[in-house]
Protein backbone atom coordinates (compact mmCIF):
# COMPACT_ATOMS: atom_id res chain seq x y z
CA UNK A 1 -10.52 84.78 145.16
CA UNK A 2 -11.78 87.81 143.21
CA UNK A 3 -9.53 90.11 144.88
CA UNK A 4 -6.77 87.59 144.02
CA UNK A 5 -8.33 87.16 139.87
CA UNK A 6 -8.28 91.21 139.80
CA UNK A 7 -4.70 91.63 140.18
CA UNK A 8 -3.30 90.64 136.93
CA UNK A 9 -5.31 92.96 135.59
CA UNK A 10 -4.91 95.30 137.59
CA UNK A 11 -1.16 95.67 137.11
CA UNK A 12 -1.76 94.87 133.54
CA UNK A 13 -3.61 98.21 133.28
CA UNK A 14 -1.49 99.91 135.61
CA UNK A 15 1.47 99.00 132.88
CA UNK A 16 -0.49 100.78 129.96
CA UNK A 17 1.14 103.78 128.94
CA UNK A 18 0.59 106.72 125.94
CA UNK A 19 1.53 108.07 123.21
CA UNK A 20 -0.38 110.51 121.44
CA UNK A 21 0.41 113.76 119.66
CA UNK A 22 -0.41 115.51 115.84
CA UNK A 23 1.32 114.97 112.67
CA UNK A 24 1.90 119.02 110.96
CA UNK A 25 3.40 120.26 107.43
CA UNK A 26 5.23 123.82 106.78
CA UNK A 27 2.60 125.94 105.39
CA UNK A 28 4.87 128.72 104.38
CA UNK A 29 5.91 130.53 107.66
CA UNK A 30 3.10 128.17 109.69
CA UNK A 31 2.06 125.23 109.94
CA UNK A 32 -1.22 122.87 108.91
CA UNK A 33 -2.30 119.80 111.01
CA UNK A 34 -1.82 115.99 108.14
CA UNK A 35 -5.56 114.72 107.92
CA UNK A 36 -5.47 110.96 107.18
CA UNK A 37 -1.95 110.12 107.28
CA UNK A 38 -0.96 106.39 108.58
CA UNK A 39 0.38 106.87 111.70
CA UNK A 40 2.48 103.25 113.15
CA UNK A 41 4.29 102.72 116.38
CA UNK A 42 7.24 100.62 115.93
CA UNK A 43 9.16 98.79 118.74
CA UNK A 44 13.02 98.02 118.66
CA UNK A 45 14.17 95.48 120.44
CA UNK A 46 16.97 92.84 120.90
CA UNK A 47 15.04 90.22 120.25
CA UNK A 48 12.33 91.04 117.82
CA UNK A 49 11.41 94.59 116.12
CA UNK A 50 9.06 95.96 114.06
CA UNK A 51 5.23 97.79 114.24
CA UNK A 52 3.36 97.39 116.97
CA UNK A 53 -0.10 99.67 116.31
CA UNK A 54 -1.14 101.79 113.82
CA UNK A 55 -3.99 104.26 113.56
CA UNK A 56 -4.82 107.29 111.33
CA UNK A 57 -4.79 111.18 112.04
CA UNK A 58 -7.68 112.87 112.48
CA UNK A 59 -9.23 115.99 110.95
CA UNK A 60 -6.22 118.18 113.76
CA UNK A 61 -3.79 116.00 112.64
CA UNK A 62 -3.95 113.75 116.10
CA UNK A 63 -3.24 110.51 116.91
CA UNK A 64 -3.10 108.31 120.40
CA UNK A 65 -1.99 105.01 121.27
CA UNK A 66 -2.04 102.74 124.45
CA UNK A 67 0.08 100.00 124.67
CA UNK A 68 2.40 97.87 127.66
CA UNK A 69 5.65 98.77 126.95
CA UNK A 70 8.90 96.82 127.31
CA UNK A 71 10.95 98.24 129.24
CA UNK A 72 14.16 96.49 127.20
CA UNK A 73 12.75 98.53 123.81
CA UNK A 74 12.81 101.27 122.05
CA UNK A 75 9.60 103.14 120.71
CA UNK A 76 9.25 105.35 117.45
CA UNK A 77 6.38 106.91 115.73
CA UNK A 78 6.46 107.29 112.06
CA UNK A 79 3.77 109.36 109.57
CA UNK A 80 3.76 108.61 106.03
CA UNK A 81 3.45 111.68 103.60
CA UNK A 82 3.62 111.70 99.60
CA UNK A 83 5.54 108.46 99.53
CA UNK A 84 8.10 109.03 102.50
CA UNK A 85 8.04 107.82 106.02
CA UNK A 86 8.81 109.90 108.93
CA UNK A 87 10.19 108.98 112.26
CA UNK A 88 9.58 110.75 115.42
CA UNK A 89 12.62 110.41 118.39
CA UNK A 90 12.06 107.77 120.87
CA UNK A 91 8.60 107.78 122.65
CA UNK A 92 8.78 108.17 126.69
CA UNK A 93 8.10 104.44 127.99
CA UNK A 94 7.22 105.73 131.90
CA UNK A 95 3.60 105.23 132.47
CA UNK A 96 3.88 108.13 135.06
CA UNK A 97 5.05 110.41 132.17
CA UNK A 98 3.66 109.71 129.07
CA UNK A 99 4.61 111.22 125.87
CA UNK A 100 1.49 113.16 125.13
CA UNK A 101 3.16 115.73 122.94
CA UNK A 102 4.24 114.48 120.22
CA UNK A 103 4.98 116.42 116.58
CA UNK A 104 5.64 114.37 113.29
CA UNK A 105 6.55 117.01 111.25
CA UNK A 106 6.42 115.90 107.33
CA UNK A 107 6.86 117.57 104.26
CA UNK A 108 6.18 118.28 100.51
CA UNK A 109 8.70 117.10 98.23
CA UNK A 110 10.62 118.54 95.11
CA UNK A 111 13.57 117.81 93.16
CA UNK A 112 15.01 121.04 93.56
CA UNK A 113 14.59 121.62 97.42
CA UNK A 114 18.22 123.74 98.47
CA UNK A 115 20.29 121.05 100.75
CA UNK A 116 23.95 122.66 101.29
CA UNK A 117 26.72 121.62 103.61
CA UNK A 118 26.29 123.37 107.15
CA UNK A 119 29.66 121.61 108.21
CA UNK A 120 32.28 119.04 107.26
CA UNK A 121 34.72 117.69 109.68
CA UNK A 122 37.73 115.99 108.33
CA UNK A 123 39.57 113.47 110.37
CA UNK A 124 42.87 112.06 109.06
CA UNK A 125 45.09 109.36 111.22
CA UNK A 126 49.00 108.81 111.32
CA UNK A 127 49.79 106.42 108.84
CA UNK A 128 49.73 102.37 108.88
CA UNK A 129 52.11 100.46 108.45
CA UNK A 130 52.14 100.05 104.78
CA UNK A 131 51.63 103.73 105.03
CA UNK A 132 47.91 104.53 104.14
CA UNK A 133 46.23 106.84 106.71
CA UNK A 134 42.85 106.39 107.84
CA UNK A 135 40.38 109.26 107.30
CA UNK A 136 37.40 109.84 108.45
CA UNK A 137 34.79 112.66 107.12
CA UNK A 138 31.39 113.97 108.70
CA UNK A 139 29.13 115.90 106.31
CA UNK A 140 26.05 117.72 107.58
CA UNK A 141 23.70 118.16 105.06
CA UNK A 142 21.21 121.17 105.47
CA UNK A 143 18.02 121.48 103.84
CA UNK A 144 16.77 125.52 104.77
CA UNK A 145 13.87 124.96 102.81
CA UNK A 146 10.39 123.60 103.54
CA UNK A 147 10.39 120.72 100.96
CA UNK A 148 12.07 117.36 101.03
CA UNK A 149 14.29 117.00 98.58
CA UNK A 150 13.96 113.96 96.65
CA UNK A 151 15.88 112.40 93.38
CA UNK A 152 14.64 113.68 89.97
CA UNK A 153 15.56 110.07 88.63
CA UNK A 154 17.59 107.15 90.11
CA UNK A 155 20.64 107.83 88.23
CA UNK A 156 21.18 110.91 89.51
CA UNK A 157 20.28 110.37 93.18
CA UNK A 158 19.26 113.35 95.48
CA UNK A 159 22.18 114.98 96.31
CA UNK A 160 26.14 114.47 95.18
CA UNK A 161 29.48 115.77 96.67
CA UNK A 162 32.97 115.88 95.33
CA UNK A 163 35.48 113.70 96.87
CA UNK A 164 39.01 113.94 96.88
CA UNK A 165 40.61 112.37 94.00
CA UNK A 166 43.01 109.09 94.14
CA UNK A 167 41.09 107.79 97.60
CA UNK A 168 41.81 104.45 98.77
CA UNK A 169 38.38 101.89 99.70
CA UNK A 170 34.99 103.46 100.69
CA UNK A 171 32.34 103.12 103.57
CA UNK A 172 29.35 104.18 104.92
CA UNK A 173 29.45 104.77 108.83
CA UNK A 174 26.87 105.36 111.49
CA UNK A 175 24.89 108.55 110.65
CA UNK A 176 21.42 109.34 109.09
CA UNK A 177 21.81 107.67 105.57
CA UNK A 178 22.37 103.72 105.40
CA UNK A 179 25.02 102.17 103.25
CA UNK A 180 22.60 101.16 100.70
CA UNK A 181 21.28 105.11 100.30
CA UNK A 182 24.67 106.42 99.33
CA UNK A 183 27.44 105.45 96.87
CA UNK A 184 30.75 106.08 95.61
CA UNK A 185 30.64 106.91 91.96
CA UNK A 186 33.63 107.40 90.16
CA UNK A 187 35.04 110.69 92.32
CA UNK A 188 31.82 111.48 93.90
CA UNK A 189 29.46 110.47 96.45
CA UNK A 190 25.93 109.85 95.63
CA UNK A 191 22.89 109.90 97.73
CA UNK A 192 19.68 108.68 96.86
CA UNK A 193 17.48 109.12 100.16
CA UNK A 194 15.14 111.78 100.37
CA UNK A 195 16.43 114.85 102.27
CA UNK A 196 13.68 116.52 104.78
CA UNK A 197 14.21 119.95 106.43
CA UNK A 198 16.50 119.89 108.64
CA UNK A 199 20.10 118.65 109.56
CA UNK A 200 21.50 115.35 108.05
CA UNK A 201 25.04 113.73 109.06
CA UNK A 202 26.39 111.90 106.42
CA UNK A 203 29.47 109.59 107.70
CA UNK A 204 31.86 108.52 105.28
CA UNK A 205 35.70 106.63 105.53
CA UNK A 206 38.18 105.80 102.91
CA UNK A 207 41.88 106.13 103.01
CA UNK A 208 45.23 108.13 101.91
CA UNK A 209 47.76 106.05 99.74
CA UNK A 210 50.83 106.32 101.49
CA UNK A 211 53.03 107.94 98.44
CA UNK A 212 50.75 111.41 98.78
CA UNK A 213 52.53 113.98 100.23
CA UNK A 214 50.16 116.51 99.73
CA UNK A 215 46.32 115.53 100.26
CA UNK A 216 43.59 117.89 98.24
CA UNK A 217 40.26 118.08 99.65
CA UNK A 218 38.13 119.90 97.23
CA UNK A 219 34.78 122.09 98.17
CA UNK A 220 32.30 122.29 95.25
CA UNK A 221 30.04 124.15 97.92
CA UNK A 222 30.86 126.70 100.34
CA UNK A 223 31.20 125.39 103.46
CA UNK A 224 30.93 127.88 106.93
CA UNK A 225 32.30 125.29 109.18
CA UNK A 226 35.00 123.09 108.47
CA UNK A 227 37.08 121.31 110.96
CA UNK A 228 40.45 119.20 109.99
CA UNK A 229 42.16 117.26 113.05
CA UNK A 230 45.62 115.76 112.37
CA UNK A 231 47.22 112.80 114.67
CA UNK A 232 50.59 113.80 112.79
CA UNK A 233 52.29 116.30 114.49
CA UNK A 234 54.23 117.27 111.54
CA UNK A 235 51.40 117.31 109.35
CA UNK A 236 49.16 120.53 108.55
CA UNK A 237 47.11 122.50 106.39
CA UNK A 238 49.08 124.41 103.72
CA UNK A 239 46.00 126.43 101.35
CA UNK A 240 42.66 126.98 102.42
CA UNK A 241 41.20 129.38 104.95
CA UNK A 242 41.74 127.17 107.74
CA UNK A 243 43.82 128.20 110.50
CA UNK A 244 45.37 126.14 113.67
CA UNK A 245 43.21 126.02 116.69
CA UNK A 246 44.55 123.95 118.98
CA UNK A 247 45.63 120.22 120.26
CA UNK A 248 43.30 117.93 121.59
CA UNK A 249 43.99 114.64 123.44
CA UNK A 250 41.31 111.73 123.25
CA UNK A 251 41.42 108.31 124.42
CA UNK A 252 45.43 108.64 124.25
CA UNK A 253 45.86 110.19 121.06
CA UNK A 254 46.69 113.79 120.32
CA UNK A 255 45.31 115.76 117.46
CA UNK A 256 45.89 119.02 115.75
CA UNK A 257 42.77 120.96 115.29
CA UNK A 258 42.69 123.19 112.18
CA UNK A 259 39.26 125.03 111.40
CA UNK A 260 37.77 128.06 109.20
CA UNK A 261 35.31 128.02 106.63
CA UNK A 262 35.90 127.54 102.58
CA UNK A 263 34.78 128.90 99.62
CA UNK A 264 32.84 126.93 96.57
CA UNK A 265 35.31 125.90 94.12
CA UNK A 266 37.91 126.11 97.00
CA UNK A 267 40.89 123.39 97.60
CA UNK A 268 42.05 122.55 100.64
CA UNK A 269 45.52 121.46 100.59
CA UNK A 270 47.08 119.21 103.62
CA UNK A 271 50.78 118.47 103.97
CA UNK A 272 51.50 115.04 104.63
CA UNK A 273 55.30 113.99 105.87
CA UNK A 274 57.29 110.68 105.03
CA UNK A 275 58.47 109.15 101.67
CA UNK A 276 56.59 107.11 99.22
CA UNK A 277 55.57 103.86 100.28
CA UNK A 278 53.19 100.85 99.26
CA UNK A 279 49.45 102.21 98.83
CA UNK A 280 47.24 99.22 100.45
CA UNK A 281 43.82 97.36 99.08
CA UNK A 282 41.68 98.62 101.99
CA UNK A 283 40.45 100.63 105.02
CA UNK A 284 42.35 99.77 108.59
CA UNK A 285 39.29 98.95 110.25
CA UNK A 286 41.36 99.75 113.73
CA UNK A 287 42.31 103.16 112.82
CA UNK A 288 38.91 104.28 111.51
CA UNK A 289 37.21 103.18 114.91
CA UNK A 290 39.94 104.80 116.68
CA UNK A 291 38.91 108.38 114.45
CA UNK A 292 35.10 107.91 114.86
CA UNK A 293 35.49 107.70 118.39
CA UNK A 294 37.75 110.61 118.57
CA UNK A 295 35.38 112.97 116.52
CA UNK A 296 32.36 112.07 118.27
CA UNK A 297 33.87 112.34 121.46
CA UNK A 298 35.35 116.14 120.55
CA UNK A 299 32.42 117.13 118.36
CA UNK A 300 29.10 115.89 120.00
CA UNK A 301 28.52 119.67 120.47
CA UNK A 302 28.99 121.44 117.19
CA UNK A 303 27.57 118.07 115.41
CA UNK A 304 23.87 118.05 117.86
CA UNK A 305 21.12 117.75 115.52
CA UNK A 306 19.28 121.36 114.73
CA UNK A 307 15.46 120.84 114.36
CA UNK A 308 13.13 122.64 110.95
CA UNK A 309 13.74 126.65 111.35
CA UNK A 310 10.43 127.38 109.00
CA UNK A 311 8.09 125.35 112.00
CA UNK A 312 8.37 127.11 115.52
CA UNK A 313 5.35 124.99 116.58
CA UNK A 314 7.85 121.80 116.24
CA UNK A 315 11.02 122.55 117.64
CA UNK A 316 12.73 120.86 120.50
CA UNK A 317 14.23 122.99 123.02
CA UNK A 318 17.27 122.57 124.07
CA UNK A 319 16.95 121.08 127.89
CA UNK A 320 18.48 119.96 130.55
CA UNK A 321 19.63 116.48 129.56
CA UNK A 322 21.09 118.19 126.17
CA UNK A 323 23.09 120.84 128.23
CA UNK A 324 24.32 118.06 130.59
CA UNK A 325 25.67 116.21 127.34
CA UNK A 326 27.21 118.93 126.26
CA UNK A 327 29.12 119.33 129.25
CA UNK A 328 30.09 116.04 129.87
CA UNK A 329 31.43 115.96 126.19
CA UNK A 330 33.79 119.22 126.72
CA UNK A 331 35.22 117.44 129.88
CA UNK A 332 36.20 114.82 127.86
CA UNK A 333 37.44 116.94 124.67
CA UNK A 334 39.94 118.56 127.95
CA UNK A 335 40.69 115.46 130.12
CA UNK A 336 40.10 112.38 128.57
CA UNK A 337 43.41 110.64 128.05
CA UNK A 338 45.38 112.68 129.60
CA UNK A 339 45.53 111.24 132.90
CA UNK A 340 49.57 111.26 133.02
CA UNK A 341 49.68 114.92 132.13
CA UNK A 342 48.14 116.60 134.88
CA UNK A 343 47.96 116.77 138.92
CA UNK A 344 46.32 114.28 140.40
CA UNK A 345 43.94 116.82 142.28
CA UNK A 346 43.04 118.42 139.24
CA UNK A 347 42.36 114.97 137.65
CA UNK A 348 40.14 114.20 140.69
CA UNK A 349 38.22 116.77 140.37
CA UNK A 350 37.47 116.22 136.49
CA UNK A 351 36.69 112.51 137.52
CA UNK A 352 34.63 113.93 140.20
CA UNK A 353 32.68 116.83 137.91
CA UNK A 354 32.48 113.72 135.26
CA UNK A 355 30.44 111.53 137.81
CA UNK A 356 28.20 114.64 139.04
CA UNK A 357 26.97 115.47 135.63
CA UNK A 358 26.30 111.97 134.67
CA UNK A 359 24.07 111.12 137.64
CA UNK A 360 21.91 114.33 136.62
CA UNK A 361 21.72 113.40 133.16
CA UNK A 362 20.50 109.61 134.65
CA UNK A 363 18.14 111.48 136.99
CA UNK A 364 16.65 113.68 134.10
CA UNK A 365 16.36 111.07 131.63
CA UNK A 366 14.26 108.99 134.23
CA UNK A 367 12.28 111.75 135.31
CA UNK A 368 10.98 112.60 131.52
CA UNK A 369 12.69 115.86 131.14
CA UNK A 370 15.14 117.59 128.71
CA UNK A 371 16.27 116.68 124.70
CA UNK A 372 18.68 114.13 124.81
């Protein structure tokens, strides 16, 4: 009987995993450990979310938890620094491999912080039938300095870009900013989240009235990366420093890739063919699914999250789950779709390759190891 009354917990305590780590700041080309800061594990799940445990960093900047996870859940750690919360990536859940090295890196804030644009990716669909085209645009925001950028009053918001003028509708998608953090005002899109160090995506759809024939994109900031894929074969890129890179098929529909950099003050101009017709009221929700997927599937790649330059002691290296990813997504950026225009061996063997890689990113998920 107490063999039997022991079990429970036992297996209860056999369950228990950790997470412990230290919360840092940029101290100009170092870093210095956060004494004090509130320090809360949250738990995502299907059913019910929210914080789990809290505790407070010591005079290193260290924290630990123990709890039983759930295996159906997601776990986060957040810090809170001069009024703005910061979230870790997903804790390791395996009691056999515990996340005991986690870094919550936080920040000091100004209104002036530098946040450019390290890319924008541009993603326009054939037209509807009422002839609006669904576009799709990726921003990554870049903040190179060591301070979060916040707003210097809520009617100007953190950061703005220019939009192109005459756009049909306006929405948020999935990136890093929620629809209530950014806005469309007037030509312009507003932010009013803080920006940390770092990379930020910013995803954004709207739509073409169909009597444009020629579609301006305009660049108040110079931009090194810029990517523009066309579904319309006789569309293209007409000014700008673009140039045509190649055709990509995904998920059954071709694109034309156009890419280069541009200039601050630059315009890009894109040729659009057919006649005038009827502008709509609003976004196809169909065709802007249809151009998300296709982005993410081409771009997973160029669009990976970078990590703070100014805080070596916090970076992620790139492993081996990352690198699998990677691979998996420029399989898919060659193959997918295209099933009827190749051999059947060669097919095989990208079906094959496909399955390979995706067992090892399974295997080095479970086992702990790599970014993803």
């Amino acid at each position: 009987m107490l063999a039997l009354g022991a079990s429970p917990a036992s297996a209860q305590r056999a369950a228990l995993t950790r997470a412990e780590g230290r919360v840092v700041r940029a101290a100009g080309r170092d870093t210095v450990p956060v004494t004090g800061a509130r320090v809360v594990l949250h738990r995502i799940g299907r059913e019910a979310q929210g914080p789990v445990d809290s505790t407070v960093s010591d005079a290193a900047g260290r924290f630990r938890f123990r709890f039983a996870p759930d295996t159906a859940a997601i776990y986060l750690l957040s810090a809170r620094h001069a009024g703005i919360e910061y979230f870790s990536s997903p804790v390791h859940t395996n009691p056999e491999l515990p996340d005991t090295g986690v870094v919550i890196f936080v920040a000091d804030t100004s209104s002036t912080a530098p946040v450019g644009i390290a890319a924008r990716h541009i993603v326009i669909s054939r037209p509807a039938e009422d002839g609006t085209r669904a576009v799709l645009e990726l921003i990554v925001l870049e903040n190179t300095g060591q301070l979060t950028r916040v707003a210097h009053d809520t009617i100007a918001g953190t950061w703005a870009i220019e939009l192109p003028p005459g756009l049909l509708g306006f929405d948020v998608g999935e990136g890093d900013f929620s629809p209530d953090q950014v806005s469309r005002r007037g030509d312009s899109i507003i932010i009013v989240a803080p920006i940390p160090p770092g990379q930020k995506q910013l995803m954004v759809t709207y739509a073409i009235p169909g009597d444009v024939s020629t579609w301006h994109v305009p660049f108040d900031r110079s931009t090194p990366s810029v990517n523009v894929m066309l579904e319309e074969r006789a569309a293209r890129v007409t000014a700008g420093q673009l140039t045509f890179a190649d055709s990509q098929a995904i998920r059954g529909r071709t694109y034309r890739r156009y890419t280069g950099k541009a200039r601050a003050g630059e315009v890009l101009a894109i040729a659009l063919p057919g006649g005038a017709r009827r502008t709509a009221r609003w976004l196809l929700v169909a065709l802007v699914t249809m151009s998300a997927i296709a982005l993410l599937g081409l771009g997973w790649r160029l669009l990976r999250r970078t990590p703070p330059r100014i805080a070596p002691e916090v970076r992620q290296e790139e492993g081996p789950a990352a690198a699998a990813l990677d691979a998996v997504a420029e399989l898919d950026a060659r193959y997918a779709g295209r099933e009827s225009d190749v051999a059947p061996e060669e097919w095989a063997r990208y079906e094959e390759e496909r399955a390979r890689l995706k067992a090892a990113l399974r295997e080095t998920l479970a086992s702990g190891g790599g970014t993803p």
